[in-house]
PDB file of N, CA and C in Angstrom:
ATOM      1  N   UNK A   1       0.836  -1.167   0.000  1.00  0.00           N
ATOM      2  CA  UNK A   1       0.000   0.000   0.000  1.00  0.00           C
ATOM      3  C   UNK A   1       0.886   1.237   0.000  1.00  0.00           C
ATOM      4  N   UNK A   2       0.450   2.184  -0.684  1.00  0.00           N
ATOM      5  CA  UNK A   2       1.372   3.967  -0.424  1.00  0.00           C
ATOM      6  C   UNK A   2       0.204   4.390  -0.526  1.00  0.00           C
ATOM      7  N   UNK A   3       0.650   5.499   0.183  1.00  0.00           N
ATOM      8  CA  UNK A   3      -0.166   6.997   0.806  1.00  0.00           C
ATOM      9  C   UNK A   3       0.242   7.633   0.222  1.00  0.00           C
ATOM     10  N   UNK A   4      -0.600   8.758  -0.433  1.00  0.00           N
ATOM     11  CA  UNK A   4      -0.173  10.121  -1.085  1.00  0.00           C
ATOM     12  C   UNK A   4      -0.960  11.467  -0.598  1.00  0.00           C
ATOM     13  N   UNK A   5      -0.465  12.488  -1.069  1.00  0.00           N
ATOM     14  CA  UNK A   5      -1.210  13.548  -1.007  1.00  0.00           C
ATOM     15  C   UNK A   5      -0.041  14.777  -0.387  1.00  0.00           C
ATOM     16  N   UNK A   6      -0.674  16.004   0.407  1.00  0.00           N
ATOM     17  CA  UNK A   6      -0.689  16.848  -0.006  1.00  0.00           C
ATOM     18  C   UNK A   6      -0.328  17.660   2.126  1.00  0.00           C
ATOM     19  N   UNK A   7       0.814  18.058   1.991  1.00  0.00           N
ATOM     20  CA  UNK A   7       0.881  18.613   3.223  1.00  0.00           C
ATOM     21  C   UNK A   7       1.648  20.094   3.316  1.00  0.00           C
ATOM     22  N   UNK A   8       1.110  21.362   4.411  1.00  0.00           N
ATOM     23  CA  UNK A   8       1.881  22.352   4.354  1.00  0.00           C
ATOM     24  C   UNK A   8       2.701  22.108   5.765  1.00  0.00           C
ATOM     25  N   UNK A   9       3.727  22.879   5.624  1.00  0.00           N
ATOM     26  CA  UNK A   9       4.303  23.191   7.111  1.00  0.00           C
ATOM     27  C   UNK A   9       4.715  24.629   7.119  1.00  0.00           C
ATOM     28  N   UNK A  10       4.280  24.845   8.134  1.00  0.00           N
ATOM     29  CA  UNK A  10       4.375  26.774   8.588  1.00  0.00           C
ATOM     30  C   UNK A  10       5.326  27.137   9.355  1.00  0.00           C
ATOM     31  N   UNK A  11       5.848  27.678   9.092  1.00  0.00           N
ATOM     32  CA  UNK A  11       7.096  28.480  10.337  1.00  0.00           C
ATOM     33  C   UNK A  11       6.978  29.792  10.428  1.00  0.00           C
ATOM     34  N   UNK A  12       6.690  30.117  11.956  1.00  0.00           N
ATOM     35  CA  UNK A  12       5.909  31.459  11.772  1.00  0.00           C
ATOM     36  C   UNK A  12       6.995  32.404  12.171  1.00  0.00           C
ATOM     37  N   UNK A  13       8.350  31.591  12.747  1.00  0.00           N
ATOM     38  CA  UNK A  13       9.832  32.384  12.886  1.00  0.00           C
ATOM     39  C   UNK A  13      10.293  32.471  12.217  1.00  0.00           C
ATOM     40  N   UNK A  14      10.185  32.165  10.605  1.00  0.00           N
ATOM     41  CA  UNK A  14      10.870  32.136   9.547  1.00  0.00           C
ATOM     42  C   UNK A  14      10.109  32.768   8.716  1.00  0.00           C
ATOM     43  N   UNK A  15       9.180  32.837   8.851  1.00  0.00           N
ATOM     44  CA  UNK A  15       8.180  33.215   8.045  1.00  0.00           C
ATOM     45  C   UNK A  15       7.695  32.748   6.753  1.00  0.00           C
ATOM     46  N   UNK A  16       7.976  30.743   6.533  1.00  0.00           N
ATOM     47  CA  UNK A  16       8.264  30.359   5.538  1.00  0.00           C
ATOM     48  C   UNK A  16       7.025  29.324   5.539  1.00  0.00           C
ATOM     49  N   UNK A  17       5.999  28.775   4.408  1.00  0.00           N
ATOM     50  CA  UNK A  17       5.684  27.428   4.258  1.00  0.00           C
ATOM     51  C   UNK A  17       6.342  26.694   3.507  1.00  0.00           C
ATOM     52  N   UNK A  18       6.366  25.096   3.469  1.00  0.00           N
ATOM     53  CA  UNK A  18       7.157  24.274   3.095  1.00  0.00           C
ATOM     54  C   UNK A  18       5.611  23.753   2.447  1.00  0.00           C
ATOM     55  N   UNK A  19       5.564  23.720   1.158  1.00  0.00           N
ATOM     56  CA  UNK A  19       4.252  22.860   0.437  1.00  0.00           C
ATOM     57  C   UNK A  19       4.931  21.481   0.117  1.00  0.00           C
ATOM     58  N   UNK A  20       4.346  20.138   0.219  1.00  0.00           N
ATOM     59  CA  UNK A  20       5.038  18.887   0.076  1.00  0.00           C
ATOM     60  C   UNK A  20       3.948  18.157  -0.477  1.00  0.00           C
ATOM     61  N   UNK A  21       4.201  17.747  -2.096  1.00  0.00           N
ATOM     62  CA  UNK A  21       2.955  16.761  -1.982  1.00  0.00           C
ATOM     63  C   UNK A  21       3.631  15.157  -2.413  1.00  0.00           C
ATOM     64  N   UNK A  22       2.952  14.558  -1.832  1.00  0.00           N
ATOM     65  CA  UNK A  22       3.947  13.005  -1.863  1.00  0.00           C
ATOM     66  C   UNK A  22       2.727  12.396  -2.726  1.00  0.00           C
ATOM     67  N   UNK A  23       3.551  11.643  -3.993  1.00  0.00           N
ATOM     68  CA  UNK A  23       2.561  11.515  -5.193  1.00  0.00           C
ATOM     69  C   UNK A  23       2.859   9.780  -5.228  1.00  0.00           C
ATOM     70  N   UNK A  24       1.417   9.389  -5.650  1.00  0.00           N
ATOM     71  CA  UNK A  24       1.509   7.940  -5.659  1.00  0.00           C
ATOM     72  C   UNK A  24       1.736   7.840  -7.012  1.00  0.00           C
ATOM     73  N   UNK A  25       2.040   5.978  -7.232  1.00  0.00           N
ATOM     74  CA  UNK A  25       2.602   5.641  -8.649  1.00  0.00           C
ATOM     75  C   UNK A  25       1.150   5.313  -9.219  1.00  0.00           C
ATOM     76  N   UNK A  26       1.567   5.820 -10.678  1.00  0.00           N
ATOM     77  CA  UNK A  26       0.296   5.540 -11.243  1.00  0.00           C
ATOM     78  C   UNK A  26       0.106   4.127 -11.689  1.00  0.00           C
ATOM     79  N   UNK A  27      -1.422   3.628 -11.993  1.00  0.00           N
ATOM     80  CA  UNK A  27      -2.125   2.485 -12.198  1.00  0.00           C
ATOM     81  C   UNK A  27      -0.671   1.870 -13.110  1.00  0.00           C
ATOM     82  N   UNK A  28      -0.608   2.480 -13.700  1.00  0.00           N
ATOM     83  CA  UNK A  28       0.637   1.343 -15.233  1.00  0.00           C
ATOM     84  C   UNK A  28       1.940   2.139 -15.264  1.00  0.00           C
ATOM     85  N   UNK A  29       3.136   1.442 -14.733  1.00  0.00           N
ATOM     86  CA  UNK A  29       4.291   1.857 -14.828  1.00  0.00           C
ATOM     87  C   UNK A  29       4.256   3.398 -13.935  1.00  0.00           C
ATOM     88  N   UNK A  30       5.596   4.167 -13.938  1.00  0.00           N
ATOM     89  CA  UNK A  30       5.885   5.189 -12.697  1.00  0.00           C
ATOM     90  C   UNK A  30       6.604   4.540 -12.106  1.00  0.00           C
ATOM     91  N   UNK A  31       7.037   5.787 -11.404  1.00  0.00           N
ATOM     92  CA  UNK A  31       7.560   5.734  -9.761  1.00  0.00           C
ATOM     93  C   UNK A  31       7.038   5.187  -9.049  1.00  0.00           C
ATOM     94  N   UNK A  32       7.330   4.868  -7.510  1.00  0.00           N
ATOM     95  CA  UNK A  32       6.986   5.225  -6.293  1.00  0.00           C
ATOM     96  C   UNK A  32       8.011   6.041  -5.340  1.00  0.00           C
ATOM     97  N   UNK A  33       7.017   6.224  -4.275  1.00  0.00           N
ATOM     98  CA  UNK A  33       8.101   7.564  -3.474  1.00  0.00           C
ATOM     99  C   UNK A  33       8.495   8.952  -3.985  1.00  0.00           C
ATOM    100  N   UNK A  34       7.731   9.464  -4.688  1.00  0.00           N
ATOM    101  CA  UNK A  34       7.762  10.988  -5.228  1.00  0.00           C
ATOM    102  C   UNK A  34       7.493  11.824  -4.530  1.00  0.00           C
ATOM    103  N   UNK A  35       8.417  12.896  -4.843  1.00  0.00           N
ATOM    104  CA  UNK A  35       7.510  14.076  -3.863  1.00  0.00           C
ATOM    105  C   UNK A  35       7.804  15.349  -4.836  1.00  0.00           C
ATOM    106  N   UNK A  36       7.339  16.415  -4.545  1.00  0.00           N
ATOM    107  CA  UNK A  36       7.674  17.720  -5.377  1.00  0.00           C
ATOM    108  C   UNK A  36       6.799  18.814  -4.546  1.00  0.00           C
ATOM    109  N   UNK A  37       7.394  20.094  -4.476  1.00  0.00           N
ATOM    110  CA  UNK A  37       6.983  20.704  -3.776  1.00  0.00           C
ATOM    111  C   UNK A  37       7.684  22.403  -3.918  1.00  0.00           C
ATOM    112  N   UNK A  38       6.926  23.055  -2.427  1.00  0.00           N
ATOM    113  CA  UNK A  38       8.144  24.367  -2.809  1.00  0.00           C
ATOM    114  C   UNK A  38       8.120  24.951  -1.392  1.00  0.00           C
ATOM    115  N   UNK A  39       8.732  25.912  -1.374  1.00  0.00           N
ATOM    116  CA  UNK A  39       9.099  26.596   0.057  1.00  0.00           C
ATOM    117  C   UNK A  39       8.498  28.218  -0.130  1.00  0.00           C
ATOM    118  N   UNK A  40       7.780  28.726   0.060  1.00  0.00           N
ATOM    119  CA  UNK A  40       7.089  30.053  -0.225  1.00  0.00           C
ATOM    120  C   UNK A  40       7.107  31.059   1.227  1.00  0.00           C
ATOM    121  N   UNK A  41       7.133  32.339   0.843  1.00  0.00           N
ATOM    122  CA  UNK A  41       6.789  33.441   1.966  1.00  0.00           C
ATOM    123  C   UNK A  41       5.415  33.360   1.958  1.00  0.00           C
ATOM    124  N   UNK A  42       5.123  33.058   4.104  1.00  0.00           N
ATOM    125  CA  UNK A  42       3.672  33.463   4.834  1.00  0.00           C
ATOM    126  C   UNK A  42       3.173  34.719   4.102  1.00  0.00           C
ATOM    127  N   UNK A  43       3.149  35.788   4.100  1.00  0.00           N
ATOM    128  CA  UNK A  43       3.033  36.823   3.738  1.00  0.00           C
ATOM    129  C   UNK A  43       2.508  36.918   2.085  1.00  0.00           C
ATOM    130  N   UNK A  44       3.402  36.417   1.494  1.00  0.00           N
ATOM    131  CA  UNK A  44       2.866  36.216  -0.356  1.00  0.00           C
ATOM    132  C   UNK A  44       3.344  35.389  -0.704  1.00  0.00           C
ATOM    133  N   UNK A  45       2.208  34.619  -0.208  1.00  0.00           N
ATOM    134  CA  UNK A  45       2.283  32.981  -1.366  1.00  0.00           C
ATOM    135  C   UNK A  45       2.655  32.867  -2.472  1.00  0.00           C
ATOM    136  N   UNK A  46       2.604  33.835  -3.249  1.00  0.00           N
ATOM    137  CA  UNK A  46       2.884  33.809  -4.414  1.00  0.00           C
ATOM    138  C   UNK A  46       4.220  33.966  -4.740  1.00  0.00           C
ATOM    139  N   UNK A  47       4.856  34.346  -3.734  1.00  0.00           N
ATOM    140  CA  UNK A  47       6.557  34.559  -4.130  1.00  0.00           C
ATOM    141  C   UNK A  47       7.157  32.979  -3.585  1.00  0.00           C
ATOM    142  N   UNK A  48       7.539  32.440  -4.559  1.00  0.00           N
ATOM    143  CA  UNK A  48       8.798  30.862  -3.890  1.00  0.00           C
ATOM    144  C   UNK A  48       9.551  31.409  -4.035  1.00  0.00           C
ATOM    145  N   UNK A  49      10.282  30.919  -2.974  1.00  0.00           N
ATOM    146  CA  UNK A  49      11.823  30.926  -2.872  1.00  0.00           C
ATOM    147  C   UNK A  49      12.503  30.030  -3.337  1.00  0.00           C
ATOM    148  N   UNK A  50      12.255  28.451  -3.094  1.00  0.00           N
ATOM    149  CA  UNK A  50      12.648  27.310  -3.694  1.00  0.00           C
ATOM    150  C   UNK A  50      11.512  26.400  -4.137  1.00  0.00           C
ATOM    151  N   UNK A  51      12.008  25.636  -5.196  1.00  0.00           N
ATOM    152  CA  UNK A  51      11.047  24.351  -5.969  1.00  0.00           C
ATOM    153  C   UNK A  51      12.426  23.083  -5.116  1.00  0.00           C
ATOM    154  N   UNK A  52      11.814  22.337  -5.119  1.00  0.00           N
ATOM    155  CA  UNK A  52      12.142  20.666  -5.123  1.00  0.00           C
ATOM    156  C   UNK A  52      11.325  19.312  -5.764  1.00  0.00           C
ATOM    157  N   UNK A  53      11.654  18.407  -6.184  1.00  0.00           N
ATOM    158  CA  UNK A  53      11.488  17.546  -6.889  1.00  0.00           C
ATOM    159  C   UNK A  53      12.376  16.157  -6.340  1.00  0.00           C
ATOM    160  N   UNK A  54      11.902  14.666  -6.675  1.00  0.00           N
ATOM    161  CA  UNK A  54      12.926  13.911  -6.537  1.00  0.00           C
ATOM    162  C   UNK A  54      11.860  12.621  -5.576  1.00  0.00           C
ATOM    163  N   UNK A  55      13.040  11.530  -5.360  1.00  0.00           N
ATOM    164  CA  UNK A  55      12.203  10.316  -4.467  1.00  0.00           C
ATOM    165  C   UNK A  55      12.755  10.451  -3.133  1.00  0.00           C
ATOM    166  N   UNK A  56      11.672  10.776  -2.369  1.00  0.00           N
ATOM    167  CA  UNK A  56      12.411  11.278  -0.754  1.00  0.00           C
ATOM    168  C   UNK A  56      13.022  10.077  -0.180  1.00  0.00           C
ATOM    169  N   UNK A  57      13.499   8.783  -0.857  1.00  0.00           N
ATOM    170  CA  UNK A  57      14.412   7.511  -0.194  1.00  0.00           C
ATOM    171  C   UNK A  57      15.396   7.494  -1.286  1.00  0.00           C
ATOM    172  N   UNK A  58      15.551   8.463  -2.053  1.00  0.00           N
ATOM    173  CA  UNK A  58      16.716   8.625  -2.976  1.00  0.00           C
ATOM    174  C   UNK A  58      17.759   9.635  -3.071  1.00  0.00           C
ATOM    175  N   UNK A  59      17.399  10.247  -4.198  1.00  0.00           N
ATOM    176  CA  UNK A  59      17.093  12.162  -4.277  1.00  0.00           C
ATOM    177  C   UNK A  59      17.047  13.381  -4.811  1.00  0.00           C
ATOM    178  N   UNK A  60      16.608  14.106  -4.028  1.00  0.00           N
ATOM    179  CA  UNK A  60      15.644  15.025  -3.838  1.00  0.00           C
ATOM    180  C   UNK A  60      16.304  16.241  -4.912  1.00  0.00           C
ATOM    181  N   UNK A  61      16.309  16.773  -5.939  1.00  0.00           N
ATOM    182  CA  UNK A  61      16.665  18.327  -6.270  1.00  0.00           C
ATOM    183  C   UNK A  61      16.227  19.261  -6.258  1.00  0.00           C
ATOM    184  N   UNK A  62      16.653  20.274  -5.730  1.00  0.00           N
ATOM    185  CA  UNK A  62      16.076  21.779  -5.009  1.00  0.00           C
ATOM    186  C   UNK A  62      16.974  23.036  -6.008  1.00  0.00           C
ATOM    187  N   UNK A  63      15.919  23.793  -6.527  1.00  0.00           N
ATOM    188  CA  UNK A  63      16.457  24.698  -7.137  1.00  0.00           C
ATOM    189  C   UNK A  63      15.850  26.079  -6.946  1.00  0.00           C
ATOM    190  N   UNK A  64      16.487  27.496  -6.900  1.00  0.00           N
ATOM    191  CA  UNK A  64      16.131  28.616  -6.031  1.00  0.00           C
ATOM    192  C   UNK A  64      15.134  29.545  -7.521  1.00  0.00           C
ATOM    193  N   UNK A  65      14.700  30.386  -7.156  1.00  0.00           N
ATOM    194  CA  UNK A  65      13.705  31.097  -7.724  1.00  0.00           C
ATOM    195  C   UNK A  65      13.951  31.584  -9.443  1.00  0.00           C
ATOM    196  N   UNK A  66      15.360  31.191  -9.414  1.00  0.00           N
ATOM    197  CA  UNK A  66      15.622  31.434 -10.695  1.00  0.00           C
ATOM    198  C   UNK A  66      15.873  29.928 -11.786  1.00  0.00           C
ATOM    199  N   UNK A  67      15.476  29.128 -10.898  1.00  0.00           N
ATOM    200  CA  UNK A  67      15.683  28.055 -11.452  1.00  0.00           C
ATOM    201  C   UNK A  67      17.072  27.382 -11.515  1.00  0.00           C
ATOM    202  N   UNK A  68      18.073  27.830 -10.806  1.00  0.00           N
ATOM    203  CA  UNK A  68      19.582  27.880 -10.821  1.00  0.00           C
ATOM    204  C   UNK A  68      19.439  26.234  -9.255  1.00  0.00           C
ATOM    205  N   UNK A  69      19.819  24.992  -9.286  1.00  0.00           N
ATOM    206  CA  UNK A  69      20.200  24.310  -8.985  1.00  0.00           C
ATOM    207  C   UNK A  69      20.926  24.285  -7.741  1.00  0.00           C
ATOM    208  N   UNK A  70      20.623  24.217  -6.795  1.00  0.00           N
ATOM    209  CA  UNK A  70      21.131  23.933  -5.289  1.00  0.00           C
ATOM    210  C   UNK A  70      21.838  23.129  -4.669  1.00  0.00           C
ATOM    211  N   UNK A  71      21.572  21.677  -4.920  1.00  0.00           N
ATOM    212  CA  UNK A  71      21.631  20.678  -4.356  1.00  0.00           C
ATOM    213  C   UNK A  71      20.559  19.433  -5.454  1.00  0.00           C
TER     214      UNK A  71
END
Protein backbone atom coordinates (compact mmCIF):
# COMPACT_ATOMS: atom_id res chain seq x y z
CA UNK A 1 0.00 0.00 0.00
CA UNK A 2 1.37 3.97 -0.42
CA UNK A 3 -0.17 7.00 0.81
CA UNK A 4 -0.17 10.12 -1.08
CA UNK A 5 -1.21 13.55 -1.01
CA UNK A 6 -0.69 16.85 -0.01
CA UNK A 7 0.88 18.61 3.22
CA UNK A 8 1.88 22.35 4.35
CA UNK A 9 4.30 23.19 7.11
CA UNK A 10 4.38 26.77 8.59
CA UNK A 11 7.10 28.48 10.34
CA UNK A 12 5.91 31.46 11.77
CA UNK A 13 9.83 32.38 12.89
CA UNK A 14 10.87 32.14 9.55
CA UNK A 15 8.18 33.22 8.04
CA UNK A 16 8.26 30.36 5.54
CA UNK A 17 5.68 27.43 4.26
CA UNK A 18 7.16 24.27 3.09
CA UNK A 19 4.25 22.86 0.44
CA UNK A 20 5.04 18.89 0.08
CA UNK A 21 2.95 16.76 -1.98
CA UNK A 22 3.95 13.01 -1.86
CA UNK A 23 2.56 11.51 -5.19
CA UNK A 24 1.51 7.94 -5.66
CA UNK A 25 2.60 5.64 -8.65
CA UNK A 26 0.30 5.54 -11.24
CA UNK A 27 -2.13 2.49 -12.20
CA UNK A 28 0.64 1.34 -15.23
CA UNK A 29 4.29 1.86 -14.83
CA UNK A 30 5.89 5.19 -12.70
CA UNK A 31 7.56 5.73 -9.76
CA UNK A 32 6.99 5.23 -6.29
CA UNK A 33 8.10 7.56 -3.47
CA UNK A 34 7.76 10.99 -5.23
CA UNK A 35 7.51 14.08 -3.86
CA UNK A 36 7.67 17.72 -5.38
CA UNK A 37 6.98 20.70 -3.78
CA UNK A 38 8.14 24.37 -2.81
CA UNK A 39 9.10 26.60 0.06
CA UNK A 40 7.09 30.05 -0.23
CA UNK A 41 6.79 33.44 1.97
CA UNK A 42 3.67 33.46 4.83
CA UNK A 43 3.03 36.82 3.74
CA UNK A 44 2.87 36.22 -0.36
CA UNK A 45 2.28 32.98 -1.37
CA UNK A 46 2.88 33.81 -4.41
CA UNK A 47 6.56 34.56 -4.13
CA UNK A 48 8.80 30.86 -3.89
CA UNK A 49 11.82 30.93 -2.87
CA UNK A 50 12.65 27.31 -3.69
CA UNK A 51 11.05 24.35 -5.97
CA UNK A 52 12.14 20.67 -5.12
CA UNK A 53 11.49 17.55 -6.89
CA UNK A 54 12.93 13.91 -6.54
CA UNK A 55 12.20 10.32 -4.47
CA UNK A 56 12.41 11.28 -0.75
CA UNK A 57 14.41 7.51 -0.19
CA UNK A 58 16.72 8.62 -2.98
CA UNK A 59 17.09 12.16 -4.28
CA UNK A 60 15.64 15.03 -3.84
CA UNK A 61 16.66 18.33 -6.27
CA UNK A 62 16.08 21.78 -5.01
CA UNK A 63 16.46 24.70 -7.14
CA UNK A 64 16.13 28.62 -6.03
CA UNK A 65 13.70 31.10 -7.72
CA UNK A 66 15.62 31.43 -10.69
CA UNK A 67 15.68 28.05 -11.45
CA UNK A 68 19.58 27.88 -10.82
CA UNK A 69 20.20 24.31 -8.99
CA UNK A 70 21.13 23.93 -5.29
CA UNK A 71 21.63 20.68 -4.36
Amino acid sequence: MELGGQQKIRCDRTGLIAEIEFKTKPMFGGDVNKIKGCIRSIKDESKVFYTFEGKWDEVITMKDSRGVRLC
